[in-house]
C-alpha atoms as a PDB file:
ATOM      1  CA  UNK A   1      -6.846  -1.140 -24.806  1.00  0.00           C
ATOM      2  CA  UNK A   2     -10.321  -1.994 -25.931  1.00  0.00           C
ATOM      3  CA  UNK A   3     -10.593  -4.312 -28.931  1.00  0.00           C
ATOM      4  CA  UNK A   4     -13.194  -3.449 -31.622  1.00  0.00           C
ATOM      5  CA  UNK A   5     -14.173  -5.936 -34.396  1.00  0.00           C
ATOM      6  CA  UNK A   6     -13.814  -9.825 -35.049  1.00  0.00           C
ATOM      7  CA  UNK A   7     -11.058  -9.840 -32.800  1.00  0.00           C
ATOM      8  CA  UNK A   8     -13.627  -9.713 -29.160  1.00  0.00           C
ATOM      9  CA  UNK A   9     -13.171 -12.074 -27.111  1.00  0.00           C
ATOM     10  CA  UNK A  10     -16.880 -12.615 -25.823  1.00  0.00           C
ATOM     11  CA  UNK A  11     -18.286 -15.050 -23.508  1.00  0.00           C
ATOM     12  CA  UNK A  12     -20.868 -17.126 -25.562  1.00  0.00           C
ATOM     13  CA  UNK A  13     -22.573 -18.385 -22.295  1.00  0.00           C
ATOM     14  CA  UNK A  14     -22.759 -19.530 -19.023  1.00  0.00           C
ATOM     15  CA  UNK A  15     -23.407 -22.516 -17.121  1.00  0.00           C
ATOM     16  CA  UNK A  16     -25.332 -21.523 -13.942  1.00  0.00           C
ATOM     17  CA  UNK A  17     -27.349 -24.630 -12.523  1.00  0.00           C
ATOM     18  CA  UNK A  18     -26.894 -26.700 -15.294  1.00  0.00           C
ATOM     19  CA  UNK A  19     -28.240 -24.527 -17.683  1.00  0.00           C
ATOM     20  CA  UNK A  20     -26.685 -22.624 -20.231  1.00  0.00           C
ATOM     21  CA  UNK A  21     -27.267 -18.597 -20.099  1.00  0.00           C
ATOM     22  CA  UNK A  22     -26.730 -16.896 -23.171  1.00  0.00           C
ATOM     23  CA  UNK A  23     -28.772 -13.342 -22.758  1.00  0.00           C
ATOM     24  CA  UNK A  24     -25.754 -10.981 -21.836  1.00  0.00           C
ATOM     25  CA  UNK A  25     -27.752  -9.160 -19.250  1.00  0.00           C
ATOM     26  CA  UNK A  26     -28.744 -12.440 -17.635  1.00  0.00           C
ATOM     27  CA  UNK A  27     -24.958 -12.890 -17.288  1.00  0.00           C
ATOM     28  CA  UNK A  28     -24.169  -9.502 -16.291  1.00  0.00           C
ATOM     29  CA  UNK A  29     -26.230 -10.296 -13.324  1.00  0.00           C
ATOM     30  CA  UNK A  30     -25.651 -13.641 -12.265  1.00  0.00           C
ATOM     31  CA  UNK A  31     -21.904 -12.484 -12.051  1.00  0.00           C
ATOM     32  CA  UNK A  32     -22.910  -9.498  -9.693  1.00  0.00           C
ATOM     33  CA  UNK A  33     -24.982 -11.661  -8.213  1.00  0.00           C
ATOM     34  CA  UNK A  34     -22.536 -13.984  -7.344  1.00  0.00           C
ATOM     35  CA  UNK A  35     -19.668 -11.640  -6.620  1.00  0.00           C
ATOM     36  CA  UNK A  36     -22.530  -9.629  -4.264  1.00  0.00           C
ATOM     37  CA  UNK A  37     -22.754 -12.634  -1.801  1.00  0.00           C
ATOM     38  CA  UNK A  38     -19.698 -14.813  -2.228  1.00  0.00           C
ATOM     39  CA  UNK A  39     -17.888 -13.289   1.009  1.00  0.00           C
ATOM     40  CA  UNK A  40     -21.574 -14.105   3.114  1.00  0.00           C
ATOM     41  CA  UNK A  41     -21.983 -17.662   1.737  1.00  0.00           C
ATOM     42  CA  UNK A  42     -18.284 -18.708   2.589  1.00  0.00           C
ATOM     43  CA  UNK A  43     -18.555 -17.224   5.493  1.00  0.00           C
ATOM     44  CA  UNK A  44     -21.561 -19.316   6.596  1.00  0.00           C
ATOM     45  CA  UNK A  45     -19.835 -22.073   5.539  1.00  0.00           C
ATOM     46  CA  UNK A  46     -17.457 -21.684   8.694  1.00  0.00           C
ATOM     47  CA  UNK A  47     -18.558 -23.740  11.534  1.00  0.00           C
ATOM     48  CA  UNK A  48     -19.436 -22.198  14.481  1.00  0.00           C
ATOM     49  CA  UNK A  49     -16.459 -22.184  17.628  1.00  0.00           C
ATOM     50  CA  UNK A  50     -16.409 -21.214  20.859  1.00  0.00           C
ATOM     51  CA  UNK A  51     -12.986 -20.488  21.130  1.00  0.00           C
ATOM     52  CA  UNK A  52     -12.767 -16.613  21.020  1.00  0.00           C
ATOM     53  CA  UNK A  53      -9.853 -14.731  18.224  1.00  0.00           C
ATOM     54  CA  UNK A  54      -7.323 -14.281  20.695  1.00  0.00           C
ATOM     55  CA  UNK A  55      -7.056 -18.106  20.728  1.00  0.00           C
ATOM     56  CA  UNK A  56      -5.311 -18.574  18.036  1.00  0.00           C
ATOM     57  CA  UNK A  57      -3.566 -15.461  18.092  1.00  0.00           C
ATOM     58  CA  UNK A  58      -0.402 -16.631  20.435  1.00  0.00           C
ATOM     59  CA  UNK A  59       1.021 -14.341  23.099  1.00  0.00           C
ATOM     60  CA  UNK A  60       2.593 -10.499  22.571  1.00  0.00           C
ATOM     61  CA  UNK A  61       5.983 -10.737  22.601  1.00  0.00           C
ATOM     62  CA  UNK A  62       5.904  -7.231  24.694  1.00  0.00           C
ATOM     63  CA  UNK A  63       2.740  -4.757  24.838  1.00  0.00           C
ATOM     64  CA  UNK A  64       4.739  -1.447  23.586  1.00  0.00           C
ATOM     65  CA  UNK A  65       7.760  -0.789  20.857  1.00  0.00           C
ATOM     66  CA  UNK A  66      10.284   1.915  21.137  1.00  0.00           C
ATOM     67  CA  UNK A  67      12.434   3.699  18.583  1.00  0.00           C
ATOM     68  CA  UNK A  68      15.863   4.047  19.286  1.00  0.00           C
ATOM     69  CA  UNK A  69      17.427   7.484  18.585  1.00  0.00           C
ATOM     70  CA  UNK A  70      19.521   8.199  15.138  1.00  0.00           C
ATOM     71  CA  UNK A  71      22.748   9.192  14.526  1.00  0.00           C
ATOM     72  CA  UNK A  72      24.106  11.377  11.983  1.00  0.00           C
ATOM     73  CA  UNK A  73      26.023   8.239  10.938  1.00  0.00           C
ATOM     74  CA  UNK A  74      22.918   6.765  10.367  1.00  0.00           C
ATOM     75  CA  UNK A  75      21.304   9.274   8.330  1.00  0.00           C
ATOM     76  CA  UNK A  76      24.709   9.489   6.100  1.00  0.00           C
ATOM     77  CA  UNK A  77      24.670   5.445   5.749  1.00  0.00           C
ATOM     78  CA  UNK A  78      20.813   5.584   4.876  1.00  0.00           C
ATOM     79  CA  UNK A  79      21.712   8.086   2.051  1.00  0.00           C
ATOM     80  CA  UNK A  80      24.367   6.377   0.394  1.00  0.00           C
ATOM     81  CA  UNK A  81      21.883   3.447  -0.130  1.00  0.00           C
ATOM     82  CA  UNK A  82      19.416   5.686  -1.870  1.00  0.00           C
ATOM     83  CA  UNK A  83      18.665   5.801  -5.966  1.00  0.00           C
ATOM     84  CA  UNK A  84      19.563   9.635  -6.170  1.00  0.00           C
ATOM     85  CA  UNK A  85      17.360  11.367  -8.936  1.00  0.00           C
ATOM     86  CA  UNK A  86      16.771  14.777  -9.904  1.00  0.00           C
ATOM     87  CA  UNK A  87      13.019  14.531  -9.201  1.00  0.00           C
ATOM     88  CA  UNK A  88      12.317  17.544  -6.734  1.00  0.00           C
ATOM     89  CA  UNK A  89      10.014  17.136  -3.728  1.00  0.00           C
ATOM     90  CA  UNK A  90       7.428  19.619  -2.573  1.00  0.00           C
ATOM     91  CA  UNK A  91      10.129  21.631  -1.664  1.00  0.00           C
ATOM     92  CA  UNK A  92      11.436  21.697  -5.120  1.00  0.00           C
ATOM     93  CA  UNK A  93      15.329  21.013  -3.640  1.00  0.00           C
ATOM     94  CA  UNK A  94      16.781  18.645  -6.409  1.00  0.00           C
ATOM     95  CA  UNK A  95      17.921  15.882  -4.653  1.00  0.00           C
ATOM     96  CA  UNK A  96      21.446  15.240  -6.665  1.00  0.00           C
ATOM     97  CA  UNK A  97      21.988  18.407  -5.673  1.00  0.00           C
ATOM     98  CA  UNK A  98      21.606  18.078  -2.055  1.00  0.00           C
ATOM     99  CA  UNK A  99      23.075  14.353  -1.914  1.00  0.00           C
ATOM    100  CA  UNK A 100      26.183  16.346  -2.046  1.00  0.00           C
ATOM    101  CA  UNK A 101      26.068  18.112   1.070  1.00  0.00           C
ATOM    102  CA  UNK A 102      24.239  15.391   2.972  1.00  0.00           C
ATOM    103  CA  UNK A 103      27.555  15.405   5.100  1.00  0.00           C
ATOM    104  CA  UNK A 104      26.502  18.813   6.244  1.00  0.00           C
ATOM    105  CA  UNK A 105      22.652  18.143   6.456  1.00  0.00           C
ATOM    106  CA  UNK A 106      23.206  14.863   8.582  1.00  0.00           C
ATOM    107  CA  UNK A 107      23.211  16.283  12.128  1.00  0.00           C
ATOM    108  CA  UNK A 108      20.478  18.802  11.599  1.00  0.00           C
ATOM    109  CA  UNK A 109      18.044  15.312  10.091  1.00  0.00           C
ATOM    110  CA  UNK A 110      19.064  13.783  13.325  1.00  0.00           C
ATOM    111  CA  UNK A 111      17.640  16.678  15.627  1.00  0.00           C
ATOM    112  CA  UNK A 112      14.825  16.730  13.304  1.00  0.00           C
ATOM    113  CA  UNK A 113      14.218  13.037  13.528  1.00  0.00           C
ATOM    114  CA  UNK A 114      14.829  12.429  17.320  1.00  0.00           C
ATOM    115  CA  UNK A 115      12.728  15.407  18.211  1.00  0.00           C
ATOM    116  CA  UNK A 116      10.110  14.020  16.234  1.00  0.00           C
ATOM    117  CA  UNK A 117      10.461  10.541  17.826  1.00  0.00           C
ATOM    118  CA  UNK A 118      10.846  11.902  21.442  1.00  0.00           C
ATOM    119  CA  UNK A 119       7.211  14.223  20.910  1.00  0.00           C
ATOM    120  CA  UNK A 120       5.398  11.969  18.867  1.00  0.00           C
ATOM    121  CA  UNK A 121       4.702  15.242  16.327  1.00  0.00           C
ATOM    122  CA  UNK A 122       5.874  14.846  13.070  1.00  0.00           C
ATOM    123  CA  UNK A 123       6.453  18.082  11.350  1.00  0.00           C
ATOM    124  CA  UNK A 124       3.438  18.866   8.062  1.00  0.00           C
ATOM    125  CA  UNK A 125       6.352  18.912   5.442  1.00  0.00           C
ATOM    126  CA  UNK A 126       7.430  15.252   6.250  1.00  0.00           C
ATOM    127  CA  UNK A 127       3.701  14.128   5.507  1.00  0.00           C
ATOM    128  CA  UNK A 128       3.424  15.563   2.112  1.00  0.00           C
ATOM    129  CA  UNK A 129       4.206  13.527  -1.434  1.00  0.00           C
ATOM    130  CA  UNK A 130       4.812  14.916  -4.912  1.00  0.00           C
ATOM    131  CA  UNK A 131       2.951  12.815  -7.559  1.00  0.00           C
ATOM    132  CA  UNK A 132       3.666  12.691 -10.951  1.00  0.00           C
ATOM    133  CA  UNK A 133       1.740  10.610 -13.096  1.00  0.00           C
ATOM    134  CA  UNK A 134       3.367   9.366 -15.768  1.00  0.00           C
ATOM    135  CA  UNK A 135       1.031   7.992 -18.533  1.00  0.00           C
ATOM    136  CA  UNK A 136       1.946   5.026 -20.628  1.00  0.00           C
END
């Protein structure tokens, strides 16, 4: 919301090197200014090291993960926990609708799921996202 009349909450001035800056343009580009080359002047600050990054890092615990197949069980479990709503996807299946027959859906997620583990390919529909922006 933008506030119009007496009610503005301006900045009268500045202090920038011991001297008060009152010309809003002035101040308009001392802050860019300083916003511009804060990240280069702390990071000058930082002494030099000769330790290299993977110093401090510690050591890998293992150098690979793995996913561990799913179960239908899992996939029923999993839905349970979820807030069921009536918001369609891109597929425009209501989801109240299919929470129902998740029982039945279970063991054809799991193929779906492991398959997709096992190749590495995750199927086009599983990357997609209905938005709905909801203004306020």
């Amino acid at each position: 919301m933008i506030k119009v009349g007496k009610d503005d909450n301006r900045i009268e001035g500045l202090l920038i090197n011991d001297q008060l800056v009152t010309d809003s343009k002035l101040m308009v580009d001392k802050f860019n200014e300083f916003f511009t080359y804060v990240g280069q002047s702390l990071a000058d600050k930082i002494p030099p090291s000769n330790k290299t990054y993977e110093y401090y890092m510690g050591h890998s615990p293992c150098s690979s993960f793995g996913i561990l197949p799913t179960s239908p069980n899992e996939i029923l479990k999993i839905g349970q926990t979820m807030r069921i709503t009536h918001s369609a996807g891109c597929d425009d299946l209501d989801p109240f609708i299919l929470s129902g027959h998740l029982d039945q859906l279970a063991l054809l997620l799991t193929e779906i799921f492991n398959s997709s583990f096992a190749t590495g390919n995750v199927p086009q529909f599983f990357k997609m996202a209905k938005i709905t922006p909801i203004f306020k």
